[in-house]
Protein backbone atom coordinates (compact mmCIF):
# COMPACT_ATOMS: atom_id res chain seq x y z
CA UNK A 1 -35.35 35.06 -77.64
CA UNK A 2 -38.15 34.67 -75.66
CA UNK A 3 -39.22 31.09 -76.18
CA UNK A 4 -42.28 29.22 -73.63
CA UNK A 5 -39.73 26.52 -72.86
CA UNK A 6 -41.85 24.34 -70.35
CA UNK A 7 -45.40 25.81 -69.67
CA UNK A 8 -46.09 22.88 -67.22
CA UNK A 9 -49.53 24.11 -66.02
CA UNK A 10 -50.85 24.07 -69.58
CA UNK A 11 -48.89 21.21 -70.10
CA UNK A 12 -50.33 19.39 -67.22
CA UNK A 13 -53.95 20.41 -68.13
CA UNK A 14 -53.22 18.55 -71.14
CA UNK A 15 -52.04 15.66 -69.51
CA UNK A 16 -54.99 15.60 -67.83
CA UNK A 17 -57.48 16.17 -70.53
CA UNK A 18 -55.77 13.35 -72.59
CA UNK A 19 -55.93 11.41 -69.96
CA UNK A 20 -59.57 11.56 -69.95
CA UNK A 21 -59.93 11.03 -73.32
CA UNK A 22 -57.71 8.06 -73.05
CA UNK A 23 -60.29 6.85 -70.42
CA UNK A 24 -62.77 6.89 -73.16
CA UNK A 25 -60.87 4.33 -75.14
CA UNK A 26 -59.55 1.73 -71.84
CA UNK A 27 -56.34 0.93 -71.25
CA UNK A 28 -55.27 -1.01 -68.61
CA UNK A 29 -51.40 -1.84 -67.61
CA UNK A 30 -51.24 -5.50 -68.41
CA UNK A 31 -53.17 -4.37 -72.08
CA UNK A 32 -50.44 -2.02 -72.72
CA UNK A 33 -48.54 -4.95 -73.34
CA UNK A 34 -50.21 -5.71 -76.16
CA UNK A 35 -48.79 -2.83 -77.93
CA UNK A 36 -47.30 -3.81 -81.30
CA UNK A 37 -43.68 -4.93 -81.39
CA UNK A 38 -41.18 -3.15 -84.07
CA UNK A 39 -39.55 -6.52 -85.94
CA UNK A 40 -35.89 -5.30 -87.30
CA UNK A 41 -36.41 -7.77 -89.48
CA UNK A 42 -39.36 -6.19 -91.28
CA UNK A 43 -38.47 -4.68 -95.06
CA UNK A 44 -39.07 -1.10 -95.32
CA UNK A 45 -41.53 -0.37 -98.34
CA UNK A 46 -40.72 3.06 -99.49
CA UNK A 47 -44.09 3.99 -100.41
CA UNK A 48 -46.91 5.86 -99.66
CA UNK A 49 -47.42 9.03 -97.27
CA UNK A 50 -45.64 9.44 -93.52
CA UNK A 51 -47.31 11.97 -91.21
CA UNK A 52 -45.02 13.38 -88.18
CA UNK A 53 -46.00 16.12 -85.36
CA UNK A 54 -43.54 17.96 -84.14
CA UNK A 55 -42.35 20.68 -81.87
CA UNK A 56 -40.59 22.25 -84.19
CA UNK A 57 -42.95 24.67 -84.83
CA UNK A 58 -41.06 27.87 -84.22
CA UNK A 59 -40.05 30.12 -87.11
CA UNK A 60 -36.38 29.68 -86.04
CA UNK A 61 -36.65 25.55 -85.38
CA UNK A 62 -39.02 24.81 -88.07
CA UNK A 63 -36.84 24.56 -91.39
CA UNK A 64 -34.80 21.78 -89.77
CA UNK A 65 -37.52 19.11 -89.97
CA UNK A 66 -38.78 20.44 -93.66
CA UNK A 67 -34.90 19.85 -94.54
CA UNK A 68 -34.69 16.50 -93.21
CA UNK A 69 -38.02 15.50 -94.60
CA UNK A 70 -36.59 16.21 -97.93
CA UNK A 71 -33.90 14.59 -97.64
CA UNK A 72 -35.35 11.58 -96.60
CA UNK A 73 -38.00 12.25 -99.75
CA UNK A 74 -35.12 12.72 -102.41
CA UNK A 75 -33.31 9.36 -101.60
CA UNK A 76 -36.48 7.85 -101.57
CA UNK A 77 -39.04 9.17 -104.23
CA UNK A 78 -42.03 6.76 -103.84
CA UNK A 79 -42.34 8.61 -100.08
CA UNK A 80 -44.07 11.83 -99.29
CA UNK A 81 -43.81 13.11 -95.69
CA UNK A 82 -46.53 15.66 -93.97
CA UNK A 83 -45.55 17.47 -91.36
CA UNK A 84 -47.84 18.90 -88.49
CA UNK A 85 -45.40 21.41 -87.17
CA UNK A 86 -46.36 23.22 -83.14
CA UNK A 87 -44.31 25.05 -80.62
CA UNK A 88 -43.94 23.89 -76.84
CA UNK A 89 -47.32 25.81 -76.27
CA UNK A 90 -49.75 24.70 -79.22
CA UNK A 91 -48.38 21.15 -79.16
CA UNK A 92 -50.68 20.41 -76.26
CA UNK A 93 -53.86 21.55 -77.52
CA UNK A 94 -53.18 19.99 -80.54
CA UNK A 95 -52.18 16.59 -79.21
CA UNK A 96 -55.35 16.42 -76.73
CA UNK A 97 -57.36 17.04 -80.68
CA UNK A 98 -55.63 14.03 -82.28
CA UNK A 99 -55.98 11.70 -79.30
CA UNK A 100 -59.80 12.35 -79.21
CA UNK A 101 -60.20 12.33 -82.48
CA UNK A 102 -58.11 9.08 -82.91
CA UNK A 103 -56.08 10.31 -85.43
CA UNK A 104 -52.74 11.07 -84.37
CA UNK A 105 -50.06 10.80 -87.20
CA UNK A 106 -47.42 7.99 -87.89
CA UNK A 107 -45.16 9.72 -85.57
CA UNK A 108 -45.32 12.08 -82.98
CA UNK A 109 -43.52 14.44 -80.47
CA UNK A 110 -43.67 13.33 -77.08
CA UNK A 111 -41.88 14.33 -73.51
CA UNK A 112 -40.61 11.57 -71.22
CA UNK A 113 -42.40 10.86 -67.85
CA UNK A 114 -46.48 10.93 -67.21
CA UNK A 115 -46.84 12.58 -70.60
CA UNK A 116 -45.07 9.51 -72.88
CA UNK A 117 -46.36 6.75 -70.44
CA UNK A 118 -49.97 8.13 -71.31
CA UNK A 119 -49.38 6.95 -75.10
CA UNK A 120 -48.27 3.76 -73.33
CA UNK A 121 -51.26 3.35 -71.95
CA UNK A 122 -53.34 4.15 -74.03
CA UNK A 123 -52.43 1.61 -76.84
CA UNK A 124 -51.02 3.79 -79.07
CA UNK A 125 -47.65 3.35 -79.25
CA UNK A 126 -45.53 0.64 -81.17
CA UNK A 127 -42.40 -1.15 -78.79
CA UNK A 128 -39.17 -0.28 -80.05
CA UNK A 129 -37.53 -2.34 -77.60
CA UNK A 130 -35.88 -4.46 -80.14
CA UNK A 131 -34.82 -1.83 -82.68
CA UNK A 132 -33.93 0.89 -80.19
CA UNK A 133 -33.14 -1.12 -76.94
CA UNK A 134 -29.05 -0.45 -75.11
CA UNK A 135 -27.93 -3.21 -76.86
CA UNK A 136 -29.27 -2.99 -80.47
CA UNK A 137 -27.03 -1.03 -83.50
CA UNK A 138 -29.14 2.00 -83.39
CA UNK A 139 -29.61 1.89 -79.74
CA UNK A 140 -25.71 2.58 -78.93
CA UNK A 141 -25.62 5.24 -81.15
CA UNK A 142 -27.68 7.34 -78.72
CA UNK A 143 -26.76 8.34 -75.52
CA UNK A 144 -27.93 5.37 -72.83
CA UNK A 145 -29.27 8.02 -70.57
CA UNK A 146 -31.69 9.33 -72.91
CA UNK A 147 -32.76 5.88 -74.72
CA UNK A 148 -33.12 4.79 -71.08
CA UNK A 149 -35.40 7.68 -70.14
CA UNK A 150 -37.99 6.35 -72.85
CA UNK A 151 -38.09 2.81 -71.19
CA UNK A 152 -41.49 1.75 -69.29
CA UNK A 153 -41.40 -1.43 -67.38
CA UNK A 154 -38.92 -2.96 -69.05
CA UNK A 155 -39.59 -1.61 -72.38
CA UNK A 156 -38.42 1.05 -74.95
CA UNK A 157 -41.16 3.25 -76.60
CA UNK A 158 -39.38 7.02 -77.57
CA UNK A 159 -36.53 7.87 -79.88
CA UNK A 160 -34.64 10.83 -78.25
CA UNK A 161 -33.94 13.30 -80.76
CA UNK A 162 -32.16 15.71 -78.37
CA UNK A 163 -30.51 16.29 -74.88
CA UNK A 164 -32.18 19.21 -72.44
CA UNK A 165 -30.64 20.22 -69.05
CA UNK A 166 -30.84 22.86 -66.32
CA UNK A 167 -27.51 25.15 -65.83
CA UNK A 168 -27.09 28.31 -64.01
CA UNK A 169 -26.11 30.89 -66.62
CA UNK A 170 -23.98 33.73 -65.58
CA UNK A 171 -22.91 36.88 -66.64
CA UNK A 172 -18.79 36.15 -66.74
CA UNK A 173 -17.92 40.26 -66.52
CA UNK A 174 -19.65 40.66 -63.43
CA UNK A 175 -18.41 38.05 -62.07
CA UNK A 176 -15.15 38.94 -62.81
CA UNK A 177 -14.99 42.45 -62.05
CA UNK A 178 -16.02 41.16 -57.99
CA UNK A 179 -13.46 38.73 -57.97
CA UNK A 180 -16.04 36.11 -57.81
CA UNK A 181 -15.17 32.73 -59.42
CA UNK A 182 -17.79 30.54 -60.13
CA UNK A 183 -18.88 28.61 -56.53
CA UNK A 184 -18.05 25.29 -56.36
CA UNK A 185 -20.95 24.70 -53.63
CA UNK A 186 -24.17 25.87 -52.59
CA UNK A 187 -22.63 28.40 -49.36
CA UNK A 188 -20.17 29.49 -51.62
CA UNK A 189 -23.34 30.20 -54.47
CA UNK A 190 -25.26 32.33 -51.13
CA UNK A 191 -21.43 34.48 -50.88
CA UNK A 192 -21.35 35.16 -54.37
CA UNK A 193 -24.72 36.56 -54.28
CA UNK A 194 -24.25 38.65 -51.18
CA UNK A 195 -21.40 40.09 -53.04
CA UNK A 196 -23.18 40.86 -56.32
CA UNK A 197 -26.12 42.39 -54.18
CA UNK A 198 -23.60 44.48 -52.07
CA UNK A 199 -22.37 46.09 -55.66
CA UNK A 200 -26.11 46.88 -56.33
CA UNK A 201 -26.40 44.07 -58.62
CA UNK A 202 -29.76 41.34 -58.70
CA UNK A 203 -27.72 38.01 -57.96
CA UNK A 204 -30.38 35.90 -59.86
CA UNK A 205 -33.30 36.80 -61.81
CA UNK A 206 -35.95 34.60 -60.78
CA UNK A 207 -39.22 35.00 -62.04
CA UNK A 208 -42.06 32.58 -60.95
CA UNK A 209 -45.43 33.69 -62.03
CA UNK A 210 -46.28 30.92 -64.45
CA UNK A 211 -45.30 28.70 -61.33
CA UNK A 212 -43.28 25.87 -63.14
CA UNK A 213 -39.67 27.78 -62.33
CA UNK A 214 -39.22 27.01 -58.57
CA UNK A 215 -40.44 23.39 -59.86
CA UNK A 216 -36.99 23.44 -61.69
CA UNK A 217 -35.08 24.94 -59.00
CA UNK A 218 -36.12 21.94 -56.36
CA UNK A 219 -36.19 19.14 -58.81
CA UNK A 220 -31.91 19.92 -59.27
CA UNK A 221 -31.87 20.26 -54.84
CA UNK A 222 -34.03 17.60 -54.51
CA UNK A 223 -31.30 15.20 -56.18
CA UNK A 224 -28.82 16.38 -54.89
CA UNK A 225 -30.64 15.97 -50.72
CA UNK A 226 -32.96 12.95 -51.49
CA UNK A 227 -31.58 9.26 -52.34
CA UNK A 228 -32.16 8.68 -56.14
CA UNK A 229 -33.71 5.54 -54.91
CA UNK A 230 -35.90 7.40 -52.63
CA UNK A 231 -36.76 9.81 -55.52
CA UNK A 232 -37.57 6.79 -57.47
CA UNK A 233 -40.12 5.37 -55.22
CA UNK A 234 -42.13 8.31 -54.79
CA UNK A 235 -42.74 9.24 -58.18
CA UNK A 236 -44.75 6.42 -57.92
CA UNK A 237 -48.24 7.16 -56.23
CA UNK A 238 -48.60 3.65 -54.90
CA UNK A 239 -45.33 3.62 -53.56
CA UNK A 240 -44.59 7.14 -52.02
CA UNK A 241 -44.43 8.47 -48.88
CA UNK A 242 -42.38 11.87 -49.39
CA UNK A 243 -40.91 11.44 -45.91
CA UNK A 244 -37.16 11.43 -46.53
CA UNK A 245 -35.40 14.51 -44.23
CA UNK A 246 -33.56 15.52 -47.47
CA UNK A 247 -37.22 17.20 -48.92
CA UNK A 248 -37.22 19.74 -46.22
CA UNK A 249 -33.07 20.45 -46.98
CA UNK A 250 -33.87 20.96 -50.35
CA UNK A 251 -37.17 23.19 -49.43
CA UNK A 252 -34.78 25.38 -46.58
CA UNK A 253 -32.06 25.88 -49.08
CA UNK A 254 -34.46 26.92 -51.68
CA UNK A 255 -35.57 29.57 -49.58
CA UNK A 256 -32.53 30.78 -48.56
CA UNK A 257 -31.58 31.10 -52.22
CA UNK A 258 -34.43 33.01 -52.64
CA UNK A 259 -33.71 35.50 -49.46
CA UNK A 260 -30.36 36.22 -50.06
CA UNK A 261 -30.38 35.95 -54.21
CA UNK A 262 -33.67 37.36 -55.66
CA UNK A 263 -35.97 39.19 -54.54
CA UNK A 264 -37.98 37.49 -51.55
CA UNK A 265 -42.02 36.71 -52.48
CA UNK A 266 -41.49 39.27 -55.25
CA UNK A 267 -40.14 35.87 -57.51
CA UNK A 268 -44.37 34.90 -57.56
CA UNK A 269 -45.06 38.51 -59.56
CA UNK A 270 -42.04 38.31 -62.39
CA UNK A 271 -42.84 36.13 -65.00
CA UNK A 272 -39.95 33.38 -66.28
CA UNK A 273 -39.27 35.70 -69.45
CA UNK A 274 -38.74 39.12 -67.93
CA UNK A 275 -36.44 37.33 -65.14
CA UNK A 276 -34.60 36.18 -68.49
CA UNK A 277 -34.67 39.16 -70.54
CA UNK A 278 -33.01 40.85 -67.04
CA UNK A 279 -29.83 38.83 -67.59
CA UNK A 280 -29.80 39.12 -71.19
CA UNK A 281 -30.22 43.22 -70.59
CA UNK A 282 -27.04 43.22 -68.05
CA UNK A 283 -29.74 43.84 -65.15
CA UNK A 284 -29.33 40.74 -63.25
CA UNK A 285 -25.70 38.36 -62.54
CA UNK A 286 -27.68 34.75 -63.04
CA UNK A 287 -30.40 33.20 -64.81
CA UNK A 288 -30.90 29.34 -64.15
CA UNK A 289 -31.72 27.77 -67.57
CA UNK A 290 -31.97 25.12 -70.03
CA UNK A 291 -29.10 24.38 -72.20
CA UNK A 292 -31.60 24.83 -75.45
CA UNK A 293 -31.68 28.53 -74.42
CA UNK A 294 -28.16 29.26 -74.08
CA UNK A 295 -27.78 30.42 -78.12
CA UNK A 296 -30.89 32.78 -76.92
CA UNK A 297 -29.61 34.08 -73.81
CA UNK A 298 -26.55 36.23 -75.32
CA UNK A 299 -26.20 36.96 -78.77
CA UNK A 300 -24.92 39.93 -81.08
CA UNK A 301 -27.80 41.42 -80.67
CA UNK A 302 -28.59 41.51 -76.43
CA UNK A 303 -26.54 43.53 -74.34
CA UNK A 304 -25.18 40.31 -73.08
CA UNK A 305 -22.74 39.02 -75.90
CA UNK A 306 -22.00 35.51 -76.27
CA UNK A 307 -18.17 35.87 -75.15
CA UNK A 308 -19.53 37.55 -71.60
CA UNK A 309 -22.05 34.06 -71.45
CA UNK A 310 -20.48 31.52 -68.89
CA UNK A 311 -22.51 28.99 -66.99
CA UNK A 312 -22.28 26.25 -64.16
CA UNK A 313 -24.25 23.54 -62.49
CA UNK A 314 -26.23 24.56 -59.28
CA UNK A 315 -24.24 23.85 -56.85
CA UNK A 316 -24.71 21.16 -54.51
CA UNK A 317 -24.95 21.53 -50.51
CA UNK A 318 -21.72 19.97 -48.87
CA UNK A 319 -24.03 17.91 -46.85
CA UNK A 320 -26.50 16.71 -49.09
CA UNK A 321 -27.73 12.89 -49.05
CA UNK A 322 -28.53 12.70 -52.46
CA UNK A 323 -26.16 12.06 -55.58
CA UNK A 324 -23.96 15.26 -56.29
CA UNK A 325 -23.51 14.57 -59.85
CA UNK A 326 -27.15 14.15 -60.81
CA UNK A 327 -28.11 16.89 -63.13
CA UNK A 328 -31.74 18.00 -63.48
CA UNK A 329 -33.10 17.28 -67.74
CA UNK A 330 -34.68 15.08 -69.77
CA UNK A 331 -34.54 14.50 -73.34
CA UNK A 332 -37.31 14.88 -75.81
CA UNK A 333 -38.32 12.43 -78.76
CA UNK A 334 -40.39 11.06 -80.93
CA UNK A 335 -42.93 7.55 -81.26
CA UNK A 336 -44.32 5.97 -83.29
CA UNK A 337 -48.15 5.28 -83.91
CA UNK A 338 -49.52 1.89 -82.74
CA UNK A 339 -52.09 2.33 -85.71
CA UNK A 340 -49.17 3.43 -88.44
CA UNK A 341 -50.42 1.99 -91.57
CA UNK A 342 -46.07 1.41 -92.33
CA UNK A 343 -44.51 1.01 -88.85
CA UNK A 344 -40.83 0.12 -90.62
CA UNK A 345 -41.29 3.22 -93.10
CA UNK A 346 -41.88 5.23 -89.76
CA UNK A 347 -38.75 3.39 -87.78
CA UNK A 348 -36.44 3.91 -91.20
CA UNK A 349 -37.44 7.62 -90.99
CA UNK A 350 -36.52 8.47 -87.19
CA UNK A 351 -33.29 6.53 -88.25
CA UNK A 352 -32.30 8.53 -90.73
CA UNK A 353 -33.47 11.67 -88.00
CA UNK A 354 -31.04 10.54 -85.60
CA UNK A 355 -27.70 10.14 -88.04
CA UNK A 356 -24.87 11.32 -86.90
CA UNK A 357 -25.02 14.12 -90.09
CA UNK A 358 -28.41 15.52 -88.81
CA UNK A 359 -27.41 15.35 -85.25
CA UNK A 360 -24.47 18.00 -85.93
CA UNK A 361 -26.91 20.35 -87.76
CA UNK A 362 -29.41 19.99 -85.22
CA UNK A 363 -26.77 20.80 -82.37
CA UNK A 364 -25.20 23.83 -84.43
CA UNK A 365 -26.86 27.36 -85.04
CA UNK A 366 -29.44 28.43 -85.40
CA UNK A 367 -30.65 25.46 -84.08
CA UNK A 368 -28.89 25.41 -81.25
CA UNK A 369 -30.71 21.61 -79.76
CA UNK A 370 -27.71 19.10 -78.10
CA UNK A 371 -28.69 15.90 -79.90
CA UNK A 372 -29.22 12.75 -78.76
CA UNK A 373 -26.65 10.69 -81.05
CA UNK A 374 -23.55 9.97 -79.94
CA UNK A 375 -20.65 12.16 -81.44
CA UNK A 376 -24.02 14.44 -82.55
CA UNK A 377 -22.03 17.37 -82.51
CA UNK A 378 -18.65 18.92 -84.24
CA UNK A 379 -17.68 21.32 -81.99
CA UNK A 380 -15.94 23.35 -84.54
CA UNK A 381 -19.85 24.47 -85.52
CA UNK A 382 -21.60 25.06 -82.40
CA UNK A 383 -21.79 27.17 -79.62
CA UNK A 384 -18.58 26.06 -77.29
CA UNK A 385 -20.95 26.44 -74.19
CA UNK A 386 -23.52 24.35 -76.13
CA UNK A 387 -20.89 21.62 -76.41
CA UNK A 388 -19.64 21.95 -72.70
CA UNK A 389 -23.19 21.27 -71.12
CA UNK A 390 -23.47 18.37 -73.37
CA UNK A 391 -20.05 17.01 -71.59
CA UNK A 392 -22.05 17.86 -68.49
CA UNK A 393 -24.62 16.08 -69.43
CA UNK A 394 -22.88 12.75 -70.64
CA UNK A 395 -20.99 12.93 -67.32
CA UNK A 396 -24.25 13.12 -65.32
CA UNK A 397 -24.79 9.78 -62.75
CA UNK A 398 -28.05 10.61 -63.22
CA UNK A 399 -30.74 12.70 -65.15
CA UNK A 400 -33.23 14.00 -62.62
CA UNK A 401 -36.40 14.29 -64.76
CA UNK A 402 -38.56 17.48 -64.43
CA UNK A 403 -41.07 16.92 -61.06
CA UNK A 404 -43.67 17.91 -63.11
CA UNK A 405 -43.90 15.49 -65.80
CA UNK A 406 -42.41 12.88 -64.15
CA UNK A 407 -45.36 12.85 -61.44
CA UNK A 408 -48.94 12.03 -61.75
CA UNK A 409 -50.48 15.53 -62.60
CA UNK A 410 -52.26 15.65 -59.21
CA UNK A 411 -49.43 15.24 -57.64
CA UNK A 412 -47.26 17.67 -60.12
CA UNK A 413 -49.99 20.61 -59.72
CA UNK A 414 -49.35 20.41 -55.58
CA UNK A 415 -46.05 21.33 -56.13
CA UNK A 416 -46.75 23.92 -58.42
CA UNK A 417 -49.10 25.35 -56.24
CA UNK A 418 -47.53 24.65 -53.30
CA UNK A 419 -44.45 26.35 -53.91
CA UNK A 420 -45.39 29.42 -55.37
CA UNK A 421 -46.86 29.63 -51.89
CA UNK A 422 -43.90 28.44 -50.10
CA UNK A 423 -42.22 31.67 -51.99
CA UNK A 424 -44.80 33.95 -51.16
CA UNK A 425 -44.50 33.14 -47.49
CA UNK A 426 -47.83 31.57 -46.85
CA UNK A 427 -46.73 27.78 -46.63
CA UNK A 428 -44.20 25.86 -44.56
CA UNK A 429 -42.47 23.06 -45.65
CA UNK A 430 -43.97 20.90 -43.75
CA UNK A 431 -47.36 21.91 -44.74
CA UNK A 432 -46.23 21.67 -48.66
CA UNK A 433 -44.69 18.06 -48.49
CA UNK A 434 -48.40 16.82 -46.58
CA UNK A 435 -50.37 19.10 -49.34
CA UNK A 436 -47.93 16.61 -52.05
CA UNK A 437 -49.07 13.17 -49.53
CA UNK A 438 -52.48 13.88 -49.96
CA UNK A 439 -52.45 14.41 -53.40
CA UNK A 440 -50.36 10.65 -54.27
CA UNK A 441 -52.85 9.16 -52.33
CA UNK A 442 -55.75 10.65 -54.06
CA UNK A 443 -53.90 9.84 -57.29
CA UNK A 444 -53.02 6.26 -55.92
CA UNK A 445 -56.75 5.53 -55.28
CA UNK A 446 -57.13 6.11 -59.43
């Protein structure tokens, strides 16, 4: 089960090595609107060879995009499809290869945030805006939050292939056996732990060493205590000042969570996967996840069983200035090569991807990956809490993207490092949130 969902610090190593390389070949804003425009016109030629890199490289993920390639391959004979298959780990170091090596295939994996808008400008990857945009045929058969999360100034560059979202998962026996239902607010969250810790149970595993965790934790409080607006603004270098009241709420209750529901400092030694493994062993009540995990978290064979699974959204503070129904997640997708030698073979492909038909096997086991597509998912073949985050999701005001790929990776790496030593104790909130000022205005003077 244990999967590397979201190394950020590798990941934003990456970022920053491609962005180096990128340097090497300039790109500035106003040329990244020369990027090549998909016509939905164009006729497809079913010919030739299509490359595609994915993140599907995981012995359990991997046979879904072999199937689908050949499928694609058997209704259309005159095509062969390569695949370049890597896991969330490998797929950096292997991007960072094809962009200096200017040879990345006809279509590639890519995250939302810094990461995508990198491949934006850099030149190297096609607008979509009029086969994909809101109002296009195969744009309203995705979810508008997710084709919307692939837009850059006004223009739509990613095809989200699935749907990924931070819930609290909890152990529905324990729970259960203390009377505890789950809290409807963020006090009532800090009385359900006291009471699990009182039995001699860990409230919530949290385990921090790889740093990105607590990242995850604050991007979810941070919507719910900072004006989306606000948020907005200050992803944005140029633009941010990081001076709204609601970033030292979201810091205070952070710690506070930490006090009275983990372990104290002791989060920075536990790494993310044995602060999993804990729930899935019956050692801890909570593990706050991502909905891709949950057919990972409890299955026949964990202590944890799938029936004893439950989860909820963190709850928000009663107080909070922020939205209250903005959900932390982002989805994940695909683009297409600026340089593809058949840009409307590569479009016809991620079509086909994104059916309705290959969104319900990607959603169902052993996959287990919410897809994008609208009415993507017959519950009658996936995991019921698998379906009932992707309500969540659809109901969300607001998809808070992760706070370390959204921001510019200097700015990303001070809160990395800057709350691992807010947990251990050796930072104050104020000193964290001028550590993340100086840092946007090194990154604004780029």
């Amino acid at each position: 089960m244990q999967r590397s969902i979201h190394s950020t610090a590798a990941m934003i190593a990456a970022v920053s090595v491609i962005s180096i390389y990128w340097g090497a070949f300039p790109a500035t804003a106003s040329a990244a609107g020369d990027a090549p425009v998909a016509d939905p016109a164009a006729k497809v030629d079913y010919s030739g060879k299509l490359t595609i890199l994915t993140k599907f490289g995981l012995q359990l993920l991997s046979p879904y995009f072999v199937n689908v390639a050949k499928a694609y391959e058997a209704q259309h004979p005159g095509v062969k499809i390569e695949l370049i298959q890597e896991n969330d780990d490998s797929i950096k170091g292997k991007t960072k290869t094809l962009v200096a090596s200017n040879s990345l295939p006809d279509i590639y994996f890519s995250w939302t945030g810094t990461w995508g808008e990198n491949f934006i400008r850099g030149n190297r990857a096609v607008d979509l805006s009029k086969v994909i945009g809101p109002e296009t045929e195969w744009g309203k058969t995705l979810s508008p939050a997710a084709v919307k999360a692939f837009s850059y100034n006004g223009k739509y560059f990613g095809v989200p292939l699935y749907l990924d979202a931070k819930f609290m998962g909890y152990n529905k026996k324990m729970f259960a056996d203390l009377g505890i239902e789950p809290p409807k607010d963020f006090d009532a969250l800090l009385k359900a732990c006291d009471a699990l810790k009182d039995s001699g149970v860990v409230p919530i595993a949290i385990g921090n060493k790889e740093s990105w965790p607590l990242v995850h934790y604050l991007g979810q409080l941070l919507a719910y205590n900072v004006p989306t607006e606000t948020l907005e603004r200050d992803f944005n270098p140029k633009t941010a000042t990081f001076d709204h009241p609601g970033y030292v709420a979201a810091l205070e209750q952070y710690r506070s969570l930490q006090e009275r529901c983990a372990g104290g400092a002791q989060v920075n030694g536990l790494s993310y996967q044995t602060a999993l493994q804990s729930m899935s062993d019956k050692k801890a009540a909570m593990y706050y996840q991502e909905i891709i995990e949950f057919d990972q978290a409890a299955t026949k064979e964990t202590a944890l069983k799938p029936e004893e699974f439950g989860f909820f959204k963190l709850p928000a503070p009663s107080d909070g200035k922020g939205s209250a129904t903005a959900l932390e997640g982002a989805p994940e997708g695909y683009m297409v090569n600026a340089k593809a030698k058949n840009v409307p073979l590569a479009i016809d492909f991620l079509k086909f991807l994104t059916s309705q038909e290959n969104g319900r096997t990607l959603s169902a086991p052993p996959y287990g990956q919410p897809s994008a597509v609208i009415g993507g998912a017959d519950k009658t073949r996936i995991n019921p809490n698998v379906a009932e985050g992707m309500e969540e999701i659809a109901k969300a005001s607001y998809l808070m993207p992760w706070l370390d790929t959204v921001n510019h990776p200097r700015v990303a790496a001070a809160w990395l490092s800057g709350l691992q030593a807010f947990a251990g104790g050796s930072m104050s909130a104020d000193d964290l949130l001028a550590s993340v000022r100086k840092a946007a205005a090194a990154a604004a003077r780029q």
